[in-house]
C-alpha atoms as a PDB file:
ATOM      1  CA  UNK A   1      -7.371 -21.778  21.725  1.00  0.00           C
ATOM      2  CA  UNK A   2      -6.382 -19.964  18.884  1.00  0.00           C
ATOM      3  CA  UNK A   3      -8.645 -16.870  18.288  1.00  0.00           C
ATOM      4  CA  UNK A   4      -7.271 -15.803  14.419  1.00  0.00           C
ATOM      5  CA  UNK A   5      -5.459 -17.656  12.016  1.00  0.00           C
ATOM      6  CA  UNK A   6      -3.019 -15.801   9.854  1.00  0.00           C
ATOM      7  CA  UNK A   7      -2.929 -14.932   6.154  1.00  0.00           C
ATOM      8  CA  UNK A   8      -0.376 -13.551   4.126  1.00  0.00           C
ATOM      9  CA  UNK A   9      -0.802 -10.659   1.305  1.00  0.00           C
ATOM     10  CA  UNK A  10       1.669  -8.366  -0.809  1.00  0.00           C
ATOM     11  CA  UNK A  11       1.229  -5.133  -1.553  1.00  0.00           C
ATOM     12  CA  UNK A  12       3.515  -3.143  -4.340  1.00  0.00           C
ATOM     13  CA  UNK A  13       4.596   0.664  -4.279  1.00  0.00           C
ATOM     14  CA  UNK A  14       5.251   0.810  -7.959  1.00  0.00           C
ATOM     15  CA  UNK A  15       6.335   4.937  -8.560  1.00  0.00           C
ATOM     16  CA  UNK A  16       6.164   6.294 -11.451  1.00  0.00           C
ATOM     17  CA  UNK A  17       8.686   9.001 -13.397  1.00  0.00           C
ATOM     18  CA  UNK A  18       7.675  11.948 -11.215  1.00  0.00           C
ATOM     19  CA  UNK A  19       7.577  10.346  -8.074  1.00  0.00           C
ATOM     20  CA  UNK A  20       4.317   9.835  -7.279  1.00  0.00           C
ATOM     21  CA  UNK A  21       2.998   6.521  -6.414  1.00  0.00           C
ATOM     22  CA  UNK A  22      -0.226   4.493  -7.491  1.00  0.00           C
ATOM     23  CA  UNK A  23      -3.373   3.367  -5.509  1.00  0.00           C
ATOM     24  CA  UNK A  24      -6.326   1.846  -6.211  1.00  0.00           C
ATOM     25  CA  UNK A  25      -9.661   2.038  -5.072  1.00  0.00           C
ATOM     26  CA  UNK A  26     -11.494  -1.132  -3.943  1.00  0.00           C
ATOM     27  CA  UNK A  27     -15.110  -1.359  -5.389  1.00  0.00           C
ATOM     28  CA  UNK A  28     -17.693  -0.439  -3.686  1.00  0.00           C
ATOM     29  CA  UNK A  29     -19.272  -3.762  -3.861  1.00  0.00           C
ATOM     30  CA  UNK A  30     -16.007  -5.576  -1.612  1.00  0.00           C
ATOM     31  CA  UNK A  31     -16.723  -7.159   1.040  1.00  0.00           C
ATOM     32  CA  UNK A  32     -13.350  -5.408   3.289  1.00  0.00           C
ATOM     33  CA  UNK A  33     -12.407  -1.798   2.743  1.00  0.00           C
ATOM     34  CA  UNK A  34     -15.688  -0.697   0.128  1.00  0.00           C
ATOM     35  CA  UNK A  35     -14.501   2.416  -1.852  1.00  0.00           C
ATOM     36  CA  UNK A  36     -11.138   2.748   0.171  1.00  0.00           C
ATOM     37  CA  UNK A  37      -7.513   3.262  -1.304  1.00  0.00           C
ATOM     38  CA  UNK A  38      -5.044   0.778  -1.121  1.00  0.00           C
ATOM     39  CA  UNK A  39      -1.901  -0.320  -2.672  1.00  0.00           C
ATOM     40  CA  UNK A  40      -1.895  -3.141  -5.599  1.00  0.00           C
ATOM     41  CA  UNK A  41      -1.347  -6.552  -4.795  1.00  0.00           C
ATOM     42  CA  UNK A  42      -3.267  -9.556  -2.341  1.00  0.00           C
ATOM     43  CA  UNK A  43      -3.273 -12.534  -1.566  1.00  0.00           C
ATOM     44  CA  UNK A  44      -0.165 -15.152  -0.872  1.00  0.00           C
ATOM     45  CA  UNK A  45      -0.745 -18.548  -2.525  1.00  0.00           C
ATOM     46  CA  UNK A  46      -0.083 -21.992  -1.089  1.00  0.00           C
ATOM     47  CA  UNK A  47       3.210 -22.944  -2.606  1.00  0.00           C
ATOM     48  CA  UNK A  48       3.937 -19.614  -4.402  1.00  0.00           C
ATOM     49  CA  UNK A  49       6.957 -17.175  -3.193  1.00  0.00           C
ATOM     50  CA  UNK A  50       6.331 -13.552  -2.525  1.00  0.00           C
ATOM     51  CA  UNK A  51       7.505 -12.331  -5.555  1.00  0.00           C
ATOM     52  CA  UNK A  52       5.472 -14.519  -7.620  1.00  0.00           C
ATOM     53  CA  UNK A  53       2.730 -13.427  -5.432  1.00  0.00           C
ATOM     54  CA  UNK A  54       3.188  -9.934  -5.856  1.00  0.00           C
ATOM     55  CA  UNK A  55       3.889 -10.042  -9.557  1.00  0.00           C
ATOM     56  CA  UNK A  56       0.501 -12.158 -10.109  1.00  0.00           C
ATOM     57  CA  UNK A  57      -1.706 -10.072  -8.067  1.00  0.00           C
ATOM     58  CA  UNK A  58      -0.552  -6.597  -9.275  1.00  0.00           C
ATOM     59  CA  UNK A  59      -0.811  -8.304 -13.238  1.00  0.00           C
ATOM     60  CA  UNK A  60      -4.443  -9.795 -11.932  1.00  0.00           C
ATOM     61  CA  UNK A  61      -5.847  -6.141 -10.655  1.00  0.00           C
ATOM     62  CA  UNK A  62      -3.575  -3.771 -13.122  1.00  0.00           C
ATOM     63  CA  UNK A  63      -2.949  -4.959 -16.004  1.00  0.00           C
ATOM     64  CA  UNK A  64       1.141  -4.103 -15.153  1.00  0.00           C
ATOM     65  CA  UNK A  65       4.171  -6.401 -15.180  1.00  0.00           C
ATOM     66  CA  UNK A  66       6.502  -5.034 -12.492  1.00  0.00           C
ATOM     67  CA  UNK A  67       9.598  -6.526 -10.604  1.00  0.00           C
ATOM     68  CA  UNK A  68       9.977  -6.537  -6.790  1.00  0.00           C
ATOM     69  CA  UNK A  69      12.661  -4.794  -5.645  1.00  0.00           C
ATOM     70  CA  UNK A  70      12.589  -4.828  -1.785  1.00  0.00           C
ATOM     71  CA  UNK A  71      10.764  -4.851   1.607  1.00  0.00           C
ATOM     72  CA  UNK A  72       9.882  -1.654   2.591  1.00  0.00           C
ATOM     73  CA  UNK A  73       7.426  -2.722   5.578  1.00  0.00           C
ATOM     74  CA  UNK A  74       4.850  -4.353   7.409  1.00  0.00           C
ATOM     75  CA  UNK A  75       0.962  -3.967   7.974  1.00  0.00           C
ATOM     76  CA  UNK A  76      -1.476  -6.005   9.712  1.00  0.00           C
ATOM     77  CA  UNK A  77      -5.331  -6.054   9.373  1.00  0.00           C
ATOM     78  CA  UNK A  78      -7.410  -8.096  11.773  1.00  0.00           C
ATOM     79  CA  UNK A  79     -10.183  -9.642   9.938  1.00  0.00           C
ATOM     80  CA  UNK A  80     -13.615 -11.590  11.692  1.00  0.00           C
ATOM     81  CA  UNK A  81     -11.327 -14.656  11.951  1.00  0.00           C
ATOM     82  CA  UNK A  82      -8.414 -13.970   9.920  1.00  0.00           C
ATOM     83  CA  UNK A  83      -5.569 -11.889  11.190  1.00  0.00           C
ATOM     84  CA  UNK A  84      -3.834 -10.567   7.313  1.00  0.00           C
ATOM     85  CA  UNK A  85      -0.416  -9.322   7.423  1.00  0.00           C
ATOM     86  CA  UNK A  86       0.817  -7.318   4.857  1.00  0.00           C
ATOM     87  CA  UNK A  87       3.851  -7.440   3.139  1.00  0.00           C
ATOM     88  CA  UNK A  88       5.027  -4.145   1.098  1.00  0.00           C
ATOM     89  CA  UNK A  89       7.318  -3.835  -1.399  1.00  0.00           C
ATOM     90  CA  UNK A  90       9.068  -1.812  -3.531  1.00  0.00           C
ATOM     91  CA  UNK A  91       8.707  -2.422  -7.369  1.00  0.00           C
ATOM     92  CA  UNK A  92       9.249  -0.957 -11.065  1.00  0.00           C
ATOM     93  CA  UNK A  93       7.052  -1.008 -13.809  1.00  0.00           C
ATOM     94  CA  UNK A  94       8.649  -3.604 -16.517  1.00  0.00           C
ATOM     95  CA  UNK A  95       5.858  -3.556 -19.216  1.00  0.00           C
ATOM     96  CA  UNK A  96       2.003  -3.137 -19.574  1.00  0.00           C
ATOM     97  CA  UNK A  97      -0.833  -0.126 -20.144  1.00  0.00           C
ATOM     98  CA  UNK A  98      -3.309   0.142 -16.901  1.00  0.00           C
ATOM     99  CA  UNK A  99      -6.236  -1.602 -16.764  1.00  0.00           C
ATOM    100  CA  UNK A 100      -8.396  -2.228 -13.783  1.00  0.00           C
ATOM    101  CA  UNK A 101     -10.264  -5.425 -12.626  1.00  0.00           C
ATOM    102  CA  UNK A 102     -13.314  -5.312 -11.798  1.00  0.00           C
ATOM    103  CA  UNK A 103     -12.497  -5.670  -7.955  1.00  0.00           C
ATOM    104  CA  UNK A 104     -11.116  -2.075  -8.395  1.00  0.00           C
ATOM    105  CA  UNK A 105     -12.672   1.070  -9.488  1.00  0.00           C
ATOM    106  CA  UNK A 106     -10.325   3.778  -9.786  1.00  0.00           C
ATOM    107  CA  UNK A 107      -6.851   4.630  -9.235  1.00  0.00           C
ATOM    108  CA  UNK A 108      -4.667   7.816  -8.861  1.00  0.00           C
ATOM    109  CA  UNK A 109      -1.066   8.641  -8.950  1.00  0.00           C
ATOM    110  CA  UNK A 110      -0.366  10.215  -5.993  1.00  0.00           C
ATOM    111  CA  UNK A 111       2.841  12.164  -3.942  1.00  0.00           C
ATOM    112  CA  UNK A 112       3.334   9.890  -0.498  1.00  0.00           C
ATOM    113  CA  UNK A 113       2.446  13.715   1.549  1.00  0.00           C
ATOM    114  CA  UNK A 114      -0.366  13.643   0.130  1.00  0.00           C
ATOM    115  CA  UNK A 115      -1.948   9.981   0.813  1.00  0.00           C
ATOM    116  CA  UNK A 116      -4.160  11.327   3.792  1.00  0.00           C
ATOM    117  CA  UNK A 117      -6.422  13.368   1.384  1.00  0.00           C
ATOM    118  CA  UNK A 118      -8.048   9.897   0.375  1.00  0.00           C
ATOM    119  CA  UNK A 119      -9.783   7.265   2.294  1.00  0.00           C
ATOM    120  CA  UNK A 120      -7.483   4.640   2.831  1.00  0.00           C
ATOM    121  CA  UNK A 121      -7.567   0.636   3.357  1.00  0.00           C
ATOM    122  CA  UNK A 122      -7.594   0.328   7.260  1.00  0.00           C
ATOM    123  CA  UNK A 123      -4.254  -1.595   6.929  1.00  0.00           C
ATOM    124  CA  UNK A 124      -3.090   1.191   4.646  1.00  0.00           C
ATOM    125  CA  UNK A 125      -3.848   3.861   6.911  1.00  0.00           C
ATOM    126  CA  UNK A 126      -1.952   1.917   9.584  1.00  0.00           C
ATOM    127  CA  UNK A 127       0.749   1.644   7.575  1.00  0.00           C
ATOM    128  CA  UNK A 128       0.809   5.066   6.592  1.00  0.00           C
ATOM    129  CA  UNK A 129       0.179   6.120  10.256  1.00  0.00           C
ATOM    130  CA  UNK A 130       2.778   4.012  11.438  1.00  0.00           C
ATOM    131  CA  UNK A 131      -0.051   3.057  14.363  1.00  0.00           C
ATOM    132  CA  UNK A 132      -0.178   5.907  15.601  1.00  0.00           C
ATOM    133  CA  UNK A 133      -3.509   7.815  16.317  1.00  0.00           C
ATOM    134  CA  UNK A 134      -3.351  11.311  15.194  1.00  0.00           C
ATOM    135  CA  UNK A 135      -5.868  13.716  16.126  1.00  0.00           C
ATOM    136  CA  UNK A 136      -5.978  17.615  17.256  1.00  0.00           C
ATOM    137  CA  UNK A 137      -7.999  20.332  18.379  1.00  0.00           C
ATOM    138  CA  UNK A 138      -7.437  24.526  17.692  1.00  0.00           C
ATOM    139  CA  UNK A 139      -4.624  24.969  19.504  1.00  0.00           C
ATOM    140  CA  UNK A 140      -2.684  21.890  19.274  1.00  0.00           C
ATOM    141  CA  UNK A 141      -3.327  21.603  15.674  1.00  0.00           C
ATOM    142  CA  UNK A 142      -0.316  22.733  14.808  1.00  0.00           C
ATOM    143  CA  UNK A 143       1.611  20.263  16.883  1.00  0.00           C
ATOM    144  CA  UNK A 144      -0.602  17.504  15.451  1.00  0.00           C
ATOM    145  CA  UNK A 145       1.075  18.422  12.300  1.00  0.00           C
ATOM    146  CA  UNK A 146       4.070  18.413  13.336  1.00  0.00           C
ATOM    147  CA  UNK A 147       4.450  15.315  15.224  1.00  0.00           C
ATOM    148  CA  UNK A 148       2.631  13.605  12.214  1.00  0.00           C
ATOM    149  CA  UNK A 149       5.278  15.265   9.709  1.00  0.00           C
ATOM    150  CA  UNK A 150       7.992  13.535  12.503  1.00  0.00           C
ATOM    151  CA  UNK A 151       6.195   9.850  12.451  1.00  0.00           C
ATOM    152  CA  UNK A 152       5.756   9.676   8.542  1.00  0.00           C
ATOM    153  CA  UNK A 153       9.127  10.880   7.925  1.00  0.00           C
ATOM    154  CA  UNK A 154      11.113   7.362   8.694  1.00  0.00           C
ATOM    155  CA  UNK A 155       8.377   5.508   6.243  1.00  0.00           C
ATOM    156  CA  UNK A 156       8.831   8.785   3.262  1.00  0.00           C
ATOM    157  CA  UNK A 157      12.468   8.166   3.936  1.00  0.00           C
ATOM    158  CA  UNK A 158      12.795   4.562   3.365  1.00  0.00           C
ATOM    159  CA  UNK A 159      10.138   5.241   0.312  1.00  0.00           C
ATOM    160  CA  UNK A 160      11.809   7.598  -0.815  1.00  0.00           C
ATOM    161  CA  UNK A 161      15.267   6.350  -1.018  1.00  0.00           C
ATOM    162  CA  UNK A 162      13.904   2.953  -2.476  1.00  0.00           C
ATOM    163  CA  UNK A 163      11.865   4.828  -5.221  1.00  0.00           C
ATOM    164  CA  UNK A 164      15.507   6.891  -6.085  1.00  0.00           C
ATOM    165  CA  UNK A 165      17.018   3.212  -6.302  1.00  0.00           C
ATOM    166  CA  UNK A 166      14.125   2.434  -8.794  1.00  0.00           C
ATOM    167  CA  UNK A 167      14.443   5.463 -10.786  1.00  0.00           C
ATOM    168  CA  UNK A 168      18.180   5.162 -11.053  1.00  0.00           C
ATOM    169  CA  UNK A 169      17.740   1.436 -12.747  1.00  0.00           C
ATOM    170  CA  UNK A 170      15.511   2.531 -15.401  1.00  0.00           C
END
């Protein structure tokens, strides 16, 4: 018996000059993730490759013509019968002025540190969280920080040196 069947999706960091990276907030009307933060992008097409995936979705909810550089990782979300797994990339900004659907309502260009000062997609935070629970308590507070500084760093590092890559093309 199979107890989820799986969907793909494609999600884009797209930087921009300084470094920063754009998210979007899902409207508060969604049925997954109302009001949360995520990255651009959706759904995987029968028939269509991940690029053209990417490229349609981020046009469809941004208004922005980009071009897919590379994997930089993987997310999953666990649905009521679908199990989604995410597929992020890196990307560039070709062409285009932003412009929201209407399954968005808000976006912000934000540095990766400081992703965890807004509500976040439950894939996203995942992601971003690289599954790992992080919580603390007066004392150990500190060492929350720290071991959360020492779990991101691998994912800021591989963002990082893909967003130099980006920057260096342009």
């Amino acid at each position: 018996m199979i107890n989820h069947v799986f969907g793909l999706a494609v999600r884009a960091i797209i930087p921009d000059e300084n470094g920063k990276i754009l998210i979007i907030k899902r409207s508060t009307n969604s049925k997954t993730n109302p009001g949360r933060w995520e990255l651009p992008g959706g759904k995987v097409d029968q028939n269509e490759s991940f690029d053209q995936a990417l490229i349609r979705e981020v046009y469809e909810e941004t208004g922005l013509k980009i071009v897919p550089d590379h994997v930089v990782g993987v997310s999953e979300q666990n649905l009521h019968i679908i199990r989604a797994v995410h597929i992020i990339m890196s990307c560039m900004i070709v062409e285009g002025e932003l412009n929201l659907s209407l399954e968005h309502e808000g976006y912000a260009w934000v540095f990766l540190e400081n992703l965890n000062d807004y509500p976040l997609a439950d894939w996203f935070e995942d992601y971003v969280m690289n599954r790992h629970n992080i919580s603390g308590h007066g004392e150990e507070e500190s060492k929350v920080t720290e071991d959360a500084k020492n779990i991101l760093k691998p994912w800021f590092n591989s963002i990082k040196k893909s967003m130099d890559k980006i920057v260096k093309k342009k």
